[in-house]
C-alpha atoms as a PDB file:
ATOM      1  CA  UNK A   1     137.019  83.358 109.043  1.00  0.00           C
ATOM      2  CA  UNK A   2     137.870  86.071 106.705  1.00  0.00           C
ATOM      3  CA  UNK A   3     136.156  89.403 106.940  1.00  0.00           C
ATOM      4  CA  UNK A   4     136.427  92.052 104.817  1.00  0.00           C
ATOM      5  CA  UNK A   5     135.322  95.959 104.820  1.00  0.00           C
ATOM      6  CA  UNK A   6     131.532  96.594 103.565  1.00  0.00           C
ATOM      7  CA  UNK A   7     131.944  97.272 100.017  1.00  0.00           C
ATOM      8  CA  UNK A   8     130.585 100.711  98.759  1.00  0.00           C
ATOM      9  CA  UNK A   9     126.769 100.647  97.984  1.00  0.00           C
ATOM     10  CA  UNK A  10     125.613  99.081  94.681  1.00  0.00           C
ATOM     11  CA  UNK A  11     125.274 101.329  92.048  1.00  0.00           C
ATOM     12  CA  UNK A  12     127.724 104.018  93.483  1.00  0.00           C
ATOM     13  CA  UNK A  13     131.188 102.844  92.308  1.00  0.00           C
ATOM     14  CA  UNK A  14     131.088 101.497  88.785  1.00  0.00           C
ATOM     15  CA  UNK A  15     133.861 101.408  86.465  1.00  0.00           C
ATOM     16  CA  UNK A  16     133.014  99.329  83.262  1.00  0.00           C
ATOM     17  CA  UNK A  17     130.613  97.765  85.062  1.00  0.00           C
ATOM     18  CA  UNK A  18     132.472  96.006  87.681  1.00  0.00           C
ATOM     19  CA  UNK A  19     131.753  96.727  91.492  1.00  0.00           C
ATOM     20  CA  UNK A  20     134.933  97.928  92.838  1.00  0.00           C
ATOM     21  CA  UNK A  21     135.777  96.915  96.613  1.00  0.00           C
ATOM     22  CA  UNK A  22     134.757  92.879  98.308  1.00  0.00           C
ATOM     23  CA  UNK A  23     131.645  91.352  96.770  1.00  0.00           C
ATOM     24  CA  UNK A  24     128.823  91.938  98.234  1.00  0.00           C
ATOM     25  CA  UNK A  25     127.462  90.196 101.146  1.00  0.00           C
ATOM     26  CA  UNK A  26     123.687  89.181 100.602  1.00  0.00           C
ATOM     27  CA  UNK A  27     120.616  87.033 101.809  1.00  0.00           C
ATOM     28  CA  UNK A  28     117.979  86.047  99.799  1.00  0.00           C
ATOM     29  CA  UNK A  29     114.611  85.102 102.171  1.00  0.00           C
ATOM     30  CA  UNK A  30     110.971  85.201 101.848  1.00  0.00           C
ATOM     31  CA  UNK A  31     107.938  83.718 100.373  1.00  0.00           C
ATOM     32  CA  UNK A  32     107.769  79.909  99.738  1.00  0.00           C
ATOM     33  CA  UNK A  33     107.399  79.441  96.139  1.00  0.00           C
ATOM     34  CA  UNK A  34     108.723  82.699  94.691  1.00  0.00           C
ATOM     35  CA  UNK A  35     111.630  81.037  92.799  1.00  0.00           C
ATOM     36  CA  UNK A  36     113.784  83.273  95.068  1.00  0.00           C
ATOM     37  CA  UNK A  37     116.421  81.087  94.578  1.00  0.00           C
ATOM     38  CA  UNK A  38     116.333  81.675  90.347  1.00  0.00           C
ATOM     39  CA  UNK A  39     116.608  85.247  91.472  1.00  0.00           C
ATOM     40  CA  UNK A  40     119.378  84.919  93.773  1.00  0.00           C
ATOM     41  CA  UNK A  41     121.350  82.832  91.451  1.00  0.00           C
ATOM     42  CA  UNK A  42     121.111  85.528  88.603  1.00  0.00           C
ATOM     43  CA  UNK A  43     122.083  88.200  91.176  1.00  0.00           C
ATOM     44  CA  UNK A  44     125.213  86.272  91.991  1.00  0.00           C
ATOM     45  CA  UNK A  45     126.035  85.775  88.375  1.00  0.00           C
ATOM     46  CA  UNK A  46     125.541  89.532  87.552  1.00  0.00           C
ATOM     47  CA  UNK A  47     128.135  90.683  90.267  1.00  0.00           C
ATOM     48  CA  UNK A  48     130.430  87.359  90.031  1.00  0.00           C
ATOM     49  CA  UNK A  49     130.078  86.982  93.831  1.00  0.00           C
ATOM     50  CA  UNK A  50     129.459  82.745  94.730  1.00  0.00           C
ATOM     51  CA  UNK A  51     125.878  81.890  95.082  1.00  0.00           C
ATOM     52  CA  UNK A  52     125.479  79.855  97.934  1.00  0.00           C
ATOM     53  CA  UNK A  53     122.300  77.715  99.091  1.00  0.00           C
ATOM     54  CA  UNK A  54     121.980  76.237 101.811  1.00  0.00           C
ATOM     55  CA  UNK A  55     119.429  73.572 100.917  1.00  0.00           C
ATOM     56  CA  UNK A  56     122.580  72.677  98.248  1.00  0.00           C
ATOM     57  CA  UNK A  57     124.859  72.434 100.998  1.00  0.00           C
ATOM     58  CA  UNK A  58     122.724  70.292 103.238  1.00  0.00           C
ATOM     59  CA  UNK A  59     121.777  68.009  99.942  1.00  0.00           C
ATOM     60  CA  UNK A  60     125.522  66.795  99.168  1.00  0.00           C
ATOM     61  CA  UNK A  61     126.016  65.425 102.603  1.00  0.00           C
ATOM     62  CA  UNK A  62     122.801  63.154 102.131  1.00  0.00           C
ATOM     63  CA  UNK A  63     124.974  59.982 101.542  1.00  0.00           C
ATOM     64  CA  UNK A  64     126.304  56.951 103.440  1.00  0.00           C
ATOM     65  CA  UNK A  65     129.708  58.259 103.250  1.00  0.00           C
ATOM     66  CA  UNK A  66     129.331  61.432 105.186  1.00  0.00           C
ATOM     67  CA  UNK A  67     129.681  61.958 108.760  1.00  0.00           C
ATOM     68  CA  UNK A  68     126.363  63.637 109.268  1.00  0.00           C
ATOM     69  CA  UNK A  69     124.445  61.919 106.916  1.00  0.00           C
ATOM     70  CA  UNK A  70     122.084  60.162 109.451  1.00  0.00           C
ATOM     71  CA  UNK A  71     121.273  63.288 111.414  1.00  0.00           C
ATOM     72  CA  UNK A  72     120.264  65.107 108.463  1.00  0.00           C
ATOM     73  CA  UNK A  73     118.172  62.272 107.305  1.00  0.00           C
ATOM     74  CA  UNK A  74     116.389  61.689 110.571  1.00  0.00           C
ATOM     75  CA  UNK A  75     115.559  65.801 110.820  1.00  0.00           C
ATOM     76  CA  UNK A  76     114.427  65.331 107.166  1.00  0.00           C
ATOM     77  CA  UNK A  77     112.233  62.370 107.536  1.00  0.00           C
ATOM     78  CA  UNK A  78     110.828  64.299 110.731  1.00  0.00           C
ATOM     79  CA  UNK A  79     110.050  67.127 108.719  1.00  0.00           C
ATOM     80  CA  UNK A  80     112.305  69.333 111.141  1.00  0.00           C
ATOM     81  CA  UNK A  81     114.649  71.867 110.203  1.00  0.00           C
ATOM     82  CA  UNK A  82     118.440  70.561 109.907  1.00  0.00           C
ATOM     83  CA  UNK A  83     119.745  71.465 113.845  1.00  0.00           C
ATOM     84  CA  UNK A  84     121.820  74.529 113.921  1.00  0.00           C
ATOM     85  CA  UNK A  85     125.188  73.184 114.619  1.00  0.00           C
ATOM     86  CA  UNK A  86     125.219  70.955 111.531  1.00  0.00           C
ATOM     87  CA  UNK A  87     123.900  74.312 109.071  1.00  0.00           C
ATOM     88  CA  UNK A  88     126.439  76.236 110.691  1.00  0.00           C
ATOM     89  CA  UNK A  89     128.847  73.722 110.677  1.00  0.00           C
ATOM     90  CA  UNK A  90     128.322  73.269 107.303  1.00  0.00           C
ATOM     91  CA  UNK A  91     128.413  77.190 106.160  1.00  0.00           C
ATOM     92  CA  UNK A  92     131.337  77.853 107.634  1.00  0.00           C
ATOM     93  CA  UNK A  93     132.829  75.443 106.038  1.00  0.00           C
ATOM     94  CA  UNK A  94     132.391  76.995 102.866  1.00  0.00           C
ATOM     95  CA  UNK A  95     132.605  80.498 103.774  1.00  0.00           C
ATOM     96  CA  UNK A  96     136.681  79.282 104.875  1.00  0.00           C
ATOM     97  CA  UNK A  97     136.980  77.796 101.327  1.00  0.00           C
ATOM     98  CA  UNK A  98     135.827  80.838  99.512  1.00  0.00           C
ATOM     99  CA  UNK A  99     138.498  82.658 101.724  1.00  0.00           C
ATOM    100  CA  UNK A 100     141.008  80.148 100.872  1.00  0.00           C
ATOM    101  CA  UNK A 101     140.219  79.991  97.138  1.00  0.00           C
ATOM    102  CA  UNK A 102     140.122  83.780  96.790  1.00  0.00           C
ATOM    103  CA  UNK A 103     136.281  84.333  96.462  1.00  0.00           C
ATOM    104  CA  UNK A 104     134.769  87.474  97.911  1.00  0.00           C
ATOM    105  CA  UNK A 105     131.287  87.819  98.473  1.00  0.00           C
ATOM    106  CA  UNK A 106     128.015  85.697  98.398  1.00  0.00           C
ATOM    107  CA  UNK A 107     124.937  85.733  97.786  1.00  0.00           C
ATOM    108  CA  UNK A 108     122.940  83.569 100.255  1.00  0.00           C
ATOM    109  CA  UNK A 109     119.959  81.347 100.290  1.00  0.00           C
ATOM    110  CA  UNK A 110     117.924  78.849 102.715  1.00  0.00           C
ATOM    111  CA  UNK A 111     119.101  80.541 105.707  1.00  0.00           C
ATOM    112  CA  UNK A 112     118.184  82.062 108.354  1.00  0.00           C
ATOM    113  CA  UNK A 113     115.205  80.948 108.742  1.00  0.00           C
ATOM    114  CA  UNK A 114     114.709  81.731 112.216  1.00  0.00           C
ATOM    115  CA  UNK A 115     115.890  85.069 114.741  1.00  0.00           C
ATOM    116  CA  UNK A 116     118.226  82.242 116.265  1.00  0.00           C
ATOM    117  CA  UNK A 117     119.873  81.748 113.154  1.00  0.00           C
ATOM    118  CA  UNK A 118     119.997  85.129 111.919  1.00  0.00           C
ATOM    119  CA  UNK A 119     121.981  86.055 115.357  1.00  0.00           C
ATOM    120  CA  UNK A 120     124.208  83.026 114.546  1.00  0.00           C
ATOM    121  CA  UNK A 121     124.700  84.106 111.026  1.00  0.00           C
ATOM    122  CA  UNK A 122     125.479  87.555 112.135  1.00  0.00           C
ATOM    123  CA  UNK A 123     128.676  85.909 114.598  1.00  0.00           C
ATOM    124  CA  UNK A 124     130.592  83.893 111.559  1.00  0.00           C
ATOM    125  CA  UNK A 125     129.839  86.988 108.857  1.00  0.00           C
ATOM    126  CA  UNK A 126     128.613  90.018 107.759  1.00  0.00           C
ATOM    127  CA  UNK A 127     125.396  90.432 106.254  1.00  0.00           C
ATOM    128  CA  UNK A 128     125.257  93.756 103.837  1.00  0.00           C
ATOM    129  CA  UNK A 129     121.439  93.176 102.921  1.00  0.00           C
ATOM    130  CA  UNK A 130     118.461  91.074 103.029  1.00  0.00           C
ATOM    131  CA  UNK A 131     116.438  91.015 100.285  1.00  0.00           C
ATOM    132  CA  UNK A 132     112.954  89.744 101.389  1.00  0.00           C
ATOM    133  CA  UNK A 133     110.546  88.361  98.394  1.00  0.00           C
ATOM    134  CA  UNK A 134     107.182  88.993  99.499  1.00  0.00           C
ATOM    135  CA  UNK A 135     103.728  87.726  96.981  1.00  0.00           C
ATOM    136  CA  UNK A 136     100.318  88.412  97.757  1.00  0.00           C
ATOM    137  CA  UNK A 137      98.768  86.075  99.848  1.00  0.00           C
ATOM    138  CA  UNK A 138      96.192  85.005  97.222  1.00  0.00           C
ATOM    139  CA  UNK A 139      98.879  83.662  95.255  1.00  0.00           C
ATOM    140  CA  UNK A 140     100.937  82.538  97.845  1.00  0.00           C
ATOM    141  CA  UNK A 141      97.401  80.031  98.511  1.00  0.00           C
ATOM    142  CA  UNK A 142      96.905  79.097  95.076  1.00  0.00           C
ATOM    143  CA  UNK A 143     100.366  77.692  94.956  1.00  0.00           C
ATOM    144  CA  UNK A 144     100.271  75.837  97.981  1.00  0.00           C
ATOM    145  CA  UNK A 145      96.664  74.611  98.465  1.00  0.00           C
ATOM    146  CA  UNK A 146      95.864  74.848  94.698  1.00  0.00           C
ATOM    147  CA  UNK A 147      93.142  71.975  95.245  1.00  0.00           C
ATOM    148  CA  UNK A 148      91.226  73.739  97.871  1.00  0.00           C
ATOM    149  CA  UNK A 149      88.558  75.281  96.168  1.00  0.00           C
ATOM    150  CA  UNK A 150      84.708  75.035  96.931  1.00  0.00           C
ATOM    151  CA  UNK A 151      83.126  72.694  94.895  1.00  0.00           C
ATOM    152  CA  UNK A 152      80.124  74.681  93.924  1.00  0.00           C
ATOM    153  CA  UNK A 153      81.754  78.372  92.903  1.00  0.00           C
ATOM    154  CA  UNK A 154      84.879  77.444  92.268  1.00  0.00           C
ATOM    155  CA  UNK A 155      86.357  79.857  94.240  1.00  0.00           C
ATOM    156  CA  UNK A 156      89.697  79.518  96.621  1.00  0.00           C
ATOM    157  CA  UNK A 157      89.052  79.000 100.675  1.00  0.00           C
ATOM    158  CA  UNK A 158      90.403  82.300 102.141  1.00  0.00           C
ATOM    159  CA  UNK A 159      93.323  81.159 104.325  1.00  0.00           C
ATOM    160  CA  UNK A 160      93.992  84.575 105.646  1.00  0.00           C
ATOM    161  CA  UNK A 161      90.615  85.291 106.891  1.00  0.00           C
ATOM    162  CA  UNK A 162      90.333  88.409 107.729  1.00  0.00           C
ATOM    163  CA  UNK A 163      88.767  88.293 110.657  1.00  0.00           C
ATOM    164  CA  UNK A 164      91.516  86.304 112.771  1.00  0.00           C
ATOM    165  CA  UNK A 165      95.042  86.760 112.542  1.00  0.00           C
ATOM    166  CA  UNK A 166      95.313  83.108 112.533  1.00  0.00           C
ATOM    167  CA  UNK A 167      94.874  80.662 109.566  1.00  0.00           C
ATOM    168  CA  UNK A 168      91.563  80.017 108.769  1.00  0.00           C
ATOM    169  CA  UNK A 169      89.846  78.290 105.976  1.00  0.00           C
ATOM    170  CA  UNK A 170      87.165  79.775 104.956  1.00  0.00           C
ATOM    171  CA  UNK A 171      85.429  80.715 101.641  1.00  0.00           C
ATOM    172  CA  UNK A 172      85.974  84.112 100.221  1.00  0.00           C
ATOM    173  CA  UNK A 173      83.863  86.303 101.042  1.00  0.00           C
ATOM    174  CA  UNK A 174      84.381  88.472  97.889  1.00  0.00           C
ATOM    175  CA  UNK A 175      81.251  89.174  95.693  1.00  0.00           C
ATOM    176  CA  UNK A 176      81.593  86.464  93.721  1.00  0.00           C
ATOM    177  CA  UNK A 177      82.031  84.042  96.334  1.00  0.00           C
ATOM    178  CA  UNK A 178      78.962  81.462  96.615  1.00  0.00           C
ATOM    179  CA  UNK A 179      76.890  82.729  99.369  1.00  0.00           C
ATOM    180  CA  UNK A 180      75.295  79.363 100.998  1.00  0.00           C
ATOM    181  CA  UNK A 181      78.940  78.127 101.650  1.00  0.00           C
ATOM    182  CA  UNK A 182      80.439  81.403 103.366  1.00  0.00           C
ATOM    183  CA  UNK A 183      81.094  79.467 106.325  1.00  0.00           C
ATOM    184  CA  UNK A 184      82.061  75.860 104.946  1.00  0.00           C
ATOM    185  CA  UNK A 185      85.774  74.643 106.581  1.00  0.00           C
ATOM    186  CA  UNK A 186      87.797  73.341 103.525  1.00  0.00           C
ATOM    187  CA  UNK A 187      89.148  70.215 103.985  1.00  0.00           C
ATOM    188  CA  UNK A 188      92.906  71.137 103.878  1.00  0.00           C
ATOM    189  CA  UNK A 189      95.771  68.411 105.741  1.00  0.00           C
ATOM    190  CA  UNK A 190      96.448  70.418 109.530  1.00  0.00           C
ATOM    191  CA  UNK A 191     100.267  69.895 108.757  1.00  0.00           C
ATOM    192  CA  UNK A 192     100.531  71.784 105.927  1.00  0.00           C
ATOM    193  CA  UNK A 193      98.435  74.969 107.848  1.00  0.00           C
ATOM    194  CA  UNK A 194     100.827  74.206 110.357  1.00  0.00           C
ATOM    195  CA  UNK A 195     103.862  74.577 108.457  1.00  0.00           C
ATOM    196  CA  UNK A 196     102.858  77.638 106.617  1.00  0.00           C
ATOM    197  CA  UNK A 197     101.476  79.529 110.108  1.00  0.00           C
ATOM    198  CA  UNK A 198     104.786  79.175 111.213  1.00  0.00           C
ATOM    199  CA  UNK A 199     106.534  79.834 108.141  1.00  0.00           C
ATOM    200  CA  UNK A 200     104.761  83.301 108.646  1.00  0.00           C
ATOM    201  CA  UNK A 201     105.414  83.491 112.527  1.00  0.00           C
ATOM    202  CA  UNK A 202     109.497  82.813 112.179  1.00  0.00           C
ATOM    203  CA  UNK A 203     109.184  85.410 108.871  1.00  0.00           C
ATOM    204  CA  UNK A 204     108.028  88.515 110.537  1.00  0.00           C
ATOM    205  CA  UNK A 205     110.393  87.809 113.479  1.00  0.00           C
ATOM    206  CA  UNK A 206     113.072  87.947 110.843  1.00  0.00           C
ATOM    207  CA  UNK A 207     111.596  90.901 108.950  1.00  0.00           C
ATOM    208  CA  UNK A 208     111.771  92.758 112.370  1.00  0.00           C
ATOM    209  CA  UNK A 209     115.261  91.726 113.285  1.00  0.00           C
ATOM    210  CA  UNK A 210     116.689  93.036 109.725  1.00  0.00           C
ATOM    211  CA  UNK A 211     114.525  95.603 110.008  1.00  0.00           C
ATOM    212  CA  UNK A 212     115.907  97.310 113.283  1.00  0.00           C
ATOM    213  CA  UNK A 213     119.868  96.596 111.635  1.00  0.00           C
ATOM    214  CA  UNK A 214     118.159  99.091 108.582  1.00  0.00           C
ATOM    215  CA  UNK A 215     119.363  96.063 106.069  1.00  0.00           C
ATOM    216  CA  UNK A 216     116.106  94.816 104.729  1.00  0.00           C
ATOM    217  CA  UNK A 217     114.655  95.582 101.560  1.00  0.00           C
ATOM    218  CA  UNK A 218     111.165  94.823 100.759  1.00  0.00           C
ATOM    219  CA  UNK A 219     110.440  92.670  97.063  1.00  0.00           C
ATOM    220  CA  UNK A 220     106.755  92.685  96.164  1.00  0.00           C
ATOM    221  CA  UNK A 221     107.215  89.538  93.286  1.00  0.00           C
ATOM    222  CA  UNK A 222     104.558  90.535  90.793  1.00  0.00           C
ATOM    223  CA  UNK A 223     103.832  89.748  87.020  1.00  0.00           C
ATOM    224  CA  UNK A 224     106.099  86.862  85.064  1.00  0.00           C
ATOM    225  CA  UNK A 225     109.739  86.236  85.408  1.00  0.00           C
ATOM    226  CA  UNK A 226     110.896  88.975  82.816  1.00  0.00           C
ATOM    227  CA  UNK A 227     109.061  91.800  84.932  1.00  0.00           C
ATOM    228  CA  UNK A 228     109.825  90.351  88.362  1.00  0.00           C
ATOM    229  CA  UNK A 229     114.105  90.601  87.012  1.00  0.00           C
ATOM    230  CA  UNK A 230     113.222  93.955  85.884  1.00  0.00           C
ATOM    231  CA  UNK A 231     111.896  95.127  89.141  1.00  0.00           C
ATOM    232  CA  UNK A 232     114.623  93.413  91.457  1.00  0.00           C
ATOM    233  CA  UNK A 233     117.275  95.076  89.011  1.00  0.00           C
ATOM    234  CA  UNK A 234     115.634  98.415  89.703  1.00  0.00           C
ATOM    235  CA  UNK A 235     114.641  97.636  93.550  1.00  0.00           C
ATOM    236  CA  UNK A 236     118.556  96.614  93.670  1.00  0.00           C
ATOM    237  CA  UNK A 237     119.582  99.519  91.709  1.00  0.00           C
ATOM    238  CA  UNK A 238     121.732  97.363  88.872  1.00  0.00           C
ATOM    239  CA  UNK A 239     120.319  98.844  85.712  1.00  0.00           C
ATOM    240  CA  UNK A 240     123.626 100.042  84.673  1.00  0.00           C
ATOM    241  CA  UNK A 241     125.801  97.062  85.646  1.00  0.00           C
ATOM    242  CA  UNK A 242     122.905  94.426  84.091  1.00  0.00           C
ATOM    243  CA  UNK A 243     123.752  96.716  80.850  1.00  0.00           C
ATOM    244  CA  UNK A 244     127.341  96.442  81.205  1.00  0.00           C
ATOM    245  CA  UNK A 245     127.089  92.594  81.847  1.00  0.00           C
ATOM    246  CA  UNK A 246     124.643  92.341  78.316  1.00  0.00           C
ATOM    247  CA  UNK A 247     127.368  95.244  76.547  1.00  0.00           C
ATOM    248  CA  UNK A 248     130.064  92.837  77.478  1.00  0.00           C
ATOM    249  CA  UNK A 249     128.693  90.058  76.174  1.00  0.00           C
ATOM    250  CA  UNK A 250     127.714  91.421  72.851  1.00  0.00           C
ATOM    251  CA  UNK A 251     131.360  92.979  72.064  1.00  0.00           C
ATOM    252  CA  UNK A 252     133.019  89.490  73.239  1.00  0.00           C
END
């Protein structure tokens, strides 16, 4: 596995708006839904590092022909995660072709999505940052459970009720909210509570592992796609080299 020296940090060694040094090293996690993987693919395009995603990866061995083609289908039908020798297997893979081929750097989505796999992750490579997209949680429920609303206000069962740390659907209890049905349980599938309670569970654990290495970096997504690129160019500090990149183009 090749491994290179950190390069310097972005923003601080420009020269006609190329990085100099390796590519950077990044992972791109967080809220369900954010199009963090539109984000991540831009990123990668901006400083010509590969953008790798996992869910990509796992995707192209979903055929007859491959090897471990029934293992990933039975986790999928299951509606587990892909077991952590075939991810793995399957990363490293391409991390050893990108050495091969001359690539440096990455940006990186789908994975970790558990501590486990972030300690994994951190034995086959090195991880320069995470960038964690984070949405409020009111819009983080309208996206999922967008038909959940009470029939007689109109207004969205309050998943994150803020009397319990756990998920609980209940009405809002906002001013607006319609007072006789305060209390009513919304009729919302278990599984899916499930799978988003421990989408927030495994989350924090990683937000607390990157945390401690001093590599994460917060992304509050906010507004439409033009202002969200705007604000990860600035939270990412790659005013300058997006100008070069749209300089470059212009004069080509």
């Amino acid at each position: 596995m090749c491994r290179s020296p950190p390069p310097p940090p972005v923003g601080a060694s420009e020269k006609g708006g190329e990085m100099q040094g390796r590519g950077v090293q990044w992972v791109f996690m967080g809220t369900p839904n954010a199009q963090k993987r539109v984000y991540a693919a831009r990123v990668a395009q901006l400083l010509e590092v590969p953008y790798i995603s996992m869910g990509t990866l796992v995707r192209q061995e979903l055929h007859p022909r491959s090897s471990i083609y029934i293992k990933i289908a039975n986790a999928v039908n299951e509606g587990k995660l892909v077991p952590e020798d075939i991810i793995f297997g399957l990363l490293s893979k391409r991390l050893e072709d990108a050495c091969y081929s001359g690539e440096t750097g990455f940006v990186l989505d789908g994975i970790p999505r558990t501590r486990v796999q972030a300690e994994i992750l951190d034995q086959i490579t090195d991880i320069d940052l995470v960038v964690n997209f984070k949405s409020a949680e009111d819009c983080l429920i309208k996206k999922h459970f967008a038909n959940e609303i009470c029939t007689h206000c109109g207004e969205p069962f309050d998943m994150f009720n803020s009397h319990s740390k756990f998920l609980n659907p209940y009405l809002a209890t906002g001013a607006n909210s319609c007072k006789l049905h305060t209390s009513m349980k919304a009729k919302i599938d278990k599984s899916r509570l499930e799978k988003l309670q421990m989408y927030f569970e495994q989350n924090k654990l990683l937000e607390d592992y990157y945390g401690k290495q001093n590599k994460l970096l917060n992304f509050f997504v906010a507004g439409g796609p033009g202002e969200t690129w705007r604000g990860l160019l600035a939270a990412l500090r790659l005013q300058k080299v997006h100008a070069a990149s749209l300089s470059n183009k212009l004069t080509a």
